[in-house]
N, C-alpha and C. Protein backbone atom coordinates (compact mmCIF):
# COMPACT_ATOMS: atom_id res chain seq x y z
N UNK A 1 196.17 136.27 269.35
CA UNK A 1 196.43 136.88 268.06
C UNK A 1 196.79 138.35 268.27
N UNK A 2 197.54 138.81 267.02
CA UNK A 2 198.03 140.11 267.92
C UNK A 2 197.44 141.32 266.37
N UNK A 3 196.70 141.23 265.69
CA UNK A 3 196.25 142.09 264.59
C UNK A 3 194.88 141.91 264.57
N UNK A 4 194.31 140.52 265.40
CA UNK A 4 192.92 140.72 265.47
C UNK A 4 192.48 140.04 266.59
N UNK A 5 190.86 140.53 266.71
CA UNK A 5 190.44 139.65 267.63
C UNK A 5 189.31 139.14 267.60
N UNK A 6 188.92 137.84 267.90
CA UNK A 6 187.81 137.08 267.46
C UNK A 6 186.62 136.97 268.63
N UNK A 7 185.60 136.91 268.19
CA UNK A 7 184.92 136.07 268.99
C UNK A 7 183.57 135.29 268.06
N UNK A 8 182.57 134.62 268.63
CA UNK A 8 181.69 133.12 268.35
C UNK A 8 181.13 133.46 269.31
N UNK A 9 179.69 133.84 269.04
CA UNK A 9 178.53 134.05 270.18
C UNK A 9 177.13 133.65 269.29
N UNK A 10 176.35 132.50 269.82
CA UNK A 10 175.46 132.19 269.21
C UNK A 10 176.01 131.69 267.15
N UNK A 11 176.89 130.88 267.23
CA UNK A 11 177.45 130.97 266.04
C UNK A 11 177.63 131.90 264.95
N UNK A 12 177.44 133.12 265.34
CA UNK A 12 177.37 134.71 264.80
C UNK A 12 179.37 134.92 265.07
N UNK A 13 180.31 134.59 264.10
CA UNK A 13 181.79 135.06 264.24
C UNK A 13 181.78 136.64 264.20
N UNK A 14 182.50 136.98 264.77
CA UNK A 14 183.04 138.42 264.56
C UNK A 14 184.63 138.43 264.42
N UNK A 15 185.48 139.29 263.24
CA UNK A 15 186.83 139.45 263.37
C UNK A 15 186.56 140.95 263.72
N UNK A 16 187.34 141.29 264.64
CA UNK A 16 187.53 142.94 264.65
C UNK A 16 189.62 143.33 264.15
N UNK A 17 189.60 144.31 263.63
CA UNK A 17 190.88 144.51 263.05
C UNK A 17 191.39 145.37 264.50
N UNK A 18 192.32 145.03 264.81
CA UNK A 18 193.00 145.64 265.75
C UNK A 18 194.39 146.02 265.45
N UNK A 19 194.74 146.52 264.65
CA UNK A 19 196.05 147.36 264.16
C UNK A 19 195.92 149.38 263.65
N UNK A 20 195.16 149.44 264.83
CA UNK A 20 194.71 150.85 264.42
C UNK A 20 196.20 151.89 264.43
N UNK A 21 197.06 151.36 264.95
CA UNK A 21 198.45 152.24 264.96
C UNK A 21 198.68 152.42 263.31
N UNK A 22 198.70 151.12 262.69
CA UNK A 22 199.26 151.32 261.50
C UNK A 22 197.44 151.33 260.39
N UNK A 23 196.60 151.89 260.69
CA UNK A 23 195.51 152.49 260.03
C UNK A 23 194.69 150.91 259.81
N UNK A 24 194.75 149.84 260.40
CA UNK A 24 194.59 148.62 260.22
C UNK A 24 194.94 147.87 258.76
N UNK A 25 196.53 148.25 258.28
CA UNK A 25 196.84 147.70 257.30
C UNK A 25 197.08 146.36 256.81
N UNK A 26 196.93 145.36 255.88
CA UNK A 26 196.69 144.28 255.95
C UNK A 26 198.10 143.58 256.06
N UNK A 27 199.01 143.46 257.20
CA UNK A 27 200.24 142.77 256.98
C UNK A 27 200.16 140.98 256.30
N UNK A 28 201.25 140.43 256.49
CA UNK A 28 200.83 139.30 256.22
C UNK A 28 200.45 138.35 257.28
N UNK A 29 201.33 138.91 258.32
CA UNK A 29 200.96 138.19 259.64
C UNK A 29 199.53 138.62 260.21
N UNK A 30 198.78 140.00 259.91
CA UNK A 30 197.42 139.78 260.16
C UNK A 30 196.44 139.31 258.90
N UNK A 31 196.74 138.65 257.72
CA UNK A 31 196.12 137.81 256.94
C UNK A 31 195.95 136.24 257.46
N UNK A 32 197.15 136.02 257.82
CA UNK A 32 197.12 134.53 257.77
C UNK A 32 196.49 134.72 259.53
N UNK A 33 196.52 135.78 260.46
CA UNK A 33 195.45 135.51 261.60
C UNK A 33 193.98 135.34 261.05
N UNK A 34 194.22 136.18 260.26
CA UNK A 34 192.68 136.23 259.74
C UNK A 34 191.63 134.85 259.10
N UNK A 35 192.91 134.55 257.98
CA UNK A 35 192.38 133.13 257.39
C UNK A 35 192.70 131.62 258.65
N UNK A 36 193.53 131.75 259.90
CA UNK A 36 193.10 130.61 260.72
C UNK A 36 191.84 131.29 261.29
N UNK A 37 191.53 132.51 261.69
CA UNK A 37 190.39 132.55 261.94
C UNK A 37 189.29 131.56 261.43
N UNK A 38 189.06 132.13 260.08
CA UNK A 38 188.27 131.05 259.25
C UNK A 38 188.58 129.97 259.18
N UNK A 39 189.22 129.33 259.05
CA UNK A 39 189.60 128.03 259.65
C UNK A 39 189.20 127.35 261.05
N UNK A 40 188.79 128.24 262.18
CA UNK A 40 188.46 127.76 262.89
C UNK A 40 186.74 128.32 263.61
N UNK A 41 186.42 129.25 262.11
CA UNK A 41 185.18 129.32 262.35
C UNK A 41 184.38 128.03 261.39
N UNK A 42 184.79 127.37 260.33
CA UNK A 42 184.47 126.55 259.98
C UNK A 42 184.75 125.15 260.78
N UNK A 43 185.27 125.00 261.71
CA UNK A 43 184.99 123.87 262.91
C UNK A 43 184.21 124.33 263.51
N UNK A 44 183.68 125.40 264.30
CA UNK A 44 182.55 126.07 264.99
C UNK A 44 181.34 125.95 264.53
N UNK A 45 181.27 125.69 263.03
CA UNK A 45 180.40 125.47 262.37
C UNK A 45 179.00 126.98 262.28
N UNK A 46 179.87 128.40 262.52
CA UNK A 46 179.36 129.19 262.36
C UNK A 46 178.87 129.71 261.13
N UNK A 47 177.39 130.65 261.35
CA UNK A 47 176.29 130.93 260.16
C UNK A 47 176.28 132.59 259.46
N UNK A 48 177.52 132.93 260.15
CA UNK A 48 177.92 134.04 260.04
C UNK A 48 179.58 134.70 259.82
N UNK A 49 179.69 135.92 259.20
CA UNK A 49 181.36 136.22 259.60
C UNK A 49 181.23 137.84 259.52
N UNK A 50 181.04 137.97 260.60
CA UNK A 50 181.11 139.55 260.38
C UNK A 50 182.57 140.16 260.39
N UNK A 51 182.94 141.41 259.93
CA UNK A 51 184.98 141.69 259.67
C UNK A 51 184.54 143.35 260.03
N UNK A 52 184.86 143.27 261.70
CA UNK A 52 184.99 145.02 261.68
C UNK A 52 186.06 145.31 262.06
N UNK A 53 186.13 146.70 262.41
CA UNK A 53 187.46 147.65 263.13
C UNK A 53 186.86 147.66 264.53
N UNK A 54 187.94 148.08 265.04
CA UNK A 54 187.62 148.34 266.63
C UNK A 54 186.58 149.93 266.45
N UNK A 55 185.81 149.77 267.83
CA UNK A 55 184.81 151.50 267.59
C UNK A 55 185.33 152.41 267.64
N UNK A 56 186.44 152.47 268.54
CA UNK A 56 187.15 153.68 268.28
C UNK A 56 187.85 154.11 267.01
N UNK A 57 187.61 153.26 265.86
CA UNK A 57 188.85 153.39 264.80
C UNK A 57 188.46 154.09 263.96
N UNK A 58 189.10 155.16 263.41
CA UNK A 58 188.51 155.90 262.29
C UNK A 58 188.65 155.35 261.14
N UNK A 59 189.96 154.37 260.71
CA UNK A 59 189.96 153.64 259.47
C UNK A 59 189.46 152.51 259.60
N UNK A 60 188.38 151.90 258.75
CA UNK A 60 188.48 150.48 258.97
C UNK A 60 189.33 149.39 258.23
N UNK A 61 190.30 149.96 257.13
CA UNK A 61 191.30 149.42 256.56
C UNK A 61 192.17 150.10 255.45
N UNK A 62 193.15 150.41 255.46
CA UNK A 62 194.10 150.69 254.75
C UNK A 62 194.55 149.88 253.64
N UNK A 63 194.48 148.93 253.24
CA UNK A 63 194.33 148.00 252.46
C UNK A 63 195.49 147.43 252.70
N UNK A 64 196.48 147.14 251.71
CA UNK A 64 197.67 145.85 251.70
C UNK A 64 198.83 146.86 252.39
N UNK A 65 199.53 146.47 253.38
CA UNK A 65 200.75 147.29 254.10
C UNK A 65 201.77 147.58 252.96
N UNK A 66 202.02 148.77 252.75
CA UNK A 66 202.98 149.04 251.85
C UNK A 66 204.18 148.47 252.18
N UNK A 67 204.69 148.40 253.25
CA UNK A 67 205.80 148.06 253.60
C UNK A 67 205.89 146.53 253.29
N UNK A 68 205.25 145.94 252.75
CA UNK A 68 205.41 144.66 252.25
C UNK A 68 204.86 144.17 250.99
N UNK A 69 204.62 145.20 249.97
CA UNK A 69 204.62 144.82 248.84
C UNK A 69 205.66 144.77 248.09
N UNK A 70 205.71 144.08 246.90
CA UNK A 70 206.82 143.52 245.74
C UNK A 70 207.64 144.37 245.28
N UNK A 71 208.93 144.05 244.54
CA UNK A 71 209.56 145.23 244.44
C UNK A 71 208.89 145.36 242.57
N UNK A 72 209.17 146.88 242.47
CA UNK A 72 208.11 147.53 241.24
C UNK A 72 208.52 146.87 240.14
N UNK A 73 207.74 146.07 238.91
CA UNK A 73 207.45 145.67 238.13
C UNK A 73 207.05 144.43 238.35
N UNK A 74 206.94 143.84 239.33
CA UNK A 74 206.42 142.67 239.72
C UNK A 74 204.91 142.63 240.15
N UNK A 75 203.97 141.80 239.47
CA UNK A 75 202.62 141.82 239.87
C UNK A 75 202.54 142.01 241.87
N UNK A 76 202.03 142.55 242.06
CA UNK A 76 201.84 143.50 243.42
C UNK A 76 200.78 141.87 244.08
N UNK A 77 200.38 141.73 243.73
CA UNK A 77 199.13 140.14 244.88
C UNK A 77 199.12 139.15 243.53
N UNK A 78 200.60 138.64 243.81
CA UNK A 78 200.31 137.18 243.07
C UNK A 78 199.13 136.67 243.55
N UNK A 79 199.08 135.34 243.02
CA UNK A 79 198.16 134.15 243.27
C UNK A 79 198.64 134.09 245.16
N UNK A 80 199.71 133.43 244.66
CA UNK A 80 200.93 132.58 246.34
C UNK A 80 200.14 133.77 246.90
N UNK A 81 199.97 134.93 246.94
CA UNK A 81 200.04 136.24 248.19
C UNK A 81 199.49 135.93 249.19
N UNK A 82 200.02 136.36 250.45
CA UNK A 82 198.51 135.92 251.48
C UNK A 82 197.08 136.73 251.32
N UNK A 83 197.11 138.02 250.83
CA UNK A 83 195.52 138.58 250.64
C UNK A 83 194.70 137.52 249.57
N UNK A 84 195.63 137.30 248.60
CA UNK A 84 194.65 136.55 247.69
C UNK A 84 194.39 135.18 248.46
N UNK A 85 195.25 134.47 249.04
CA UNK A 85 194.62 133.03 249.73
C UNK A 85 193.26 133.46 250.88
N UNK A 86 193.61 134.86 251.24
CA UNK A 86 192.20 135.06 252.48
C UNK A 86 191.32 135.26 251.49
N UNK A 87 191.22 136.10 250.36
CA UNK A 87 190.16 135.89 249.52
C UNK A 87 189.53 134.92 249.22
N UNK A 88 190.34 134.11 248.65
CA UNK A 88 190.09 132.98 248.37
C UNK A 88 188.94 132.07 249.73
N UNK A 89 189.79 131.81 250.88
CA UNK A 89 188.82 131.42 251.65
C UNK A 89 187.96 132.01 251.94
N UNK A 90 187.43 133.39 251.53
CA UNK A 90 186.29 134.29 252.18
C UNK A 90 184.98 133.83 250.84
N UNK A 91 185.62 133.84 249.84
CA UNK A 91 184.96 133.48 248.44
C UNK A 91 184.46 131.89 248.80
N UNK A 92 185.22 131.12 249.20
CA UNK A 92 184.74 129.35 249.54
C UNK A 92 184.08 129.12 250.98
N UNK A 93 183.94 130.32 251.58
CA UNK A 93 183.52 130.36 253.02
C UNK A 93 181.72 129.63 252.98
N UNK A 94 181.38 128.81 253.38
CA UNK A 94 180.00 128.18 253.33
C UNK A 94 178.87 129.03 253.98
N UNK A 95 179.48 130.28 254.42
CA UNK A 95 178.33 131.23 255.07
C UNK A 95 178.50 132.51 254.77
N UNK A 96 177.76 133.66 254.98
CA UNK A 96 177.79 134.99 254.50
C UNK A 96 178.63 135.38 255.42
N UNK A 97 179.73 136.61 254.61
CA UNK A 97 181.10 137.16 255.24
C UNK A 97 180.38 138.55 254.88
N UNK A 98 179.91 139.59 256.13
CA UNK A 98 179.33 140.59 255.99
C UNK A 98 180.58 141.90 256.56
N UNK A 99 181.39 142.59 255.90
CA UNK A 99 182.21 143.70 256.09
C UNK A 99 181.44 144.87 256.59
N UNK A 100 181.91 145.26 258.26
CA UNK A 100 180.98 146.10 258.65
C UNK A 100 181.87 147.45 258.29
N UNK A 101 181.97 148.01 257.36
CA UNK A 101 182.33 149.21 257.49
C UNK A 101 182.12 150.15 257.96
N UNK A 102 183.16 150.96 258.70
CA UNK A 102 182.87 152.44 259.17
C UNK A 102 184.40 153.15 259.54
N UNK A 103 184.27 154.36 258.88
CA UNK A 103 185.36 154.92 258.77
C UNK A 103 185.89 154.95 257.07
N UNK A 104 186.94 155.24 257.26
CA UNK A 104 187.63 155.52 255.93
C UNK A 104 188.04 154.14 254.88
N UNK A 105 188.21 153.52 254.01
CA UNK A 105 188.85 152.18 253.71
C UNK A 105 189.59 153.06 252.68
């Protein structure tokens, strides 16, 4: 994966955001890494989801990449969007999704 990186230790998931060049902004291609993540922490059958930044990072998220939002007058995160489908699976996720913040969001 190239926006994040996972690991599954003791069924404890961790995502860490690894796009610190661009302030770890949410592209779409690091959403949909994100939601197979979950997808394949729910085969793991993990009891956890922790979502950090790397330690060195001063932001831990920038929120939605500007460079890929709608053009202006158009609702900005349809339904279809990919942030709202990772929501969505973080909201239906069968275990606690704990956001470790640190740094700026």
């Amino acid at each position: 994966m190239k926006f994040i990186k996972t690991t599954i230790n003791d069924r404890i998931a961790v995502i860490t955001f690894n796009n610190d060049s661009r302030r770890n902004s949410l592209n779409s291609e690091m959403l949909k890494e994100t939601e197979l993540a979950f997808d394949k922490f729910t085969d793991e059958d993990v009891r956890v989801v922790i979502i950090r930044s790397n330690p060195e990072a001063t932001v831990w998220s920038a929120g939605l990449d500007i460079r890929e939002l709608p053009d202006p007058g158009n609702d900005p995160v349809p339904y279809s969007h990919p942030v709202e489908k990772l929501m969505r699976k973080i909201e239906n996720f069968k275990a606690p999704v704990i956001a470790m913040v640190t740094g700026t969001v």
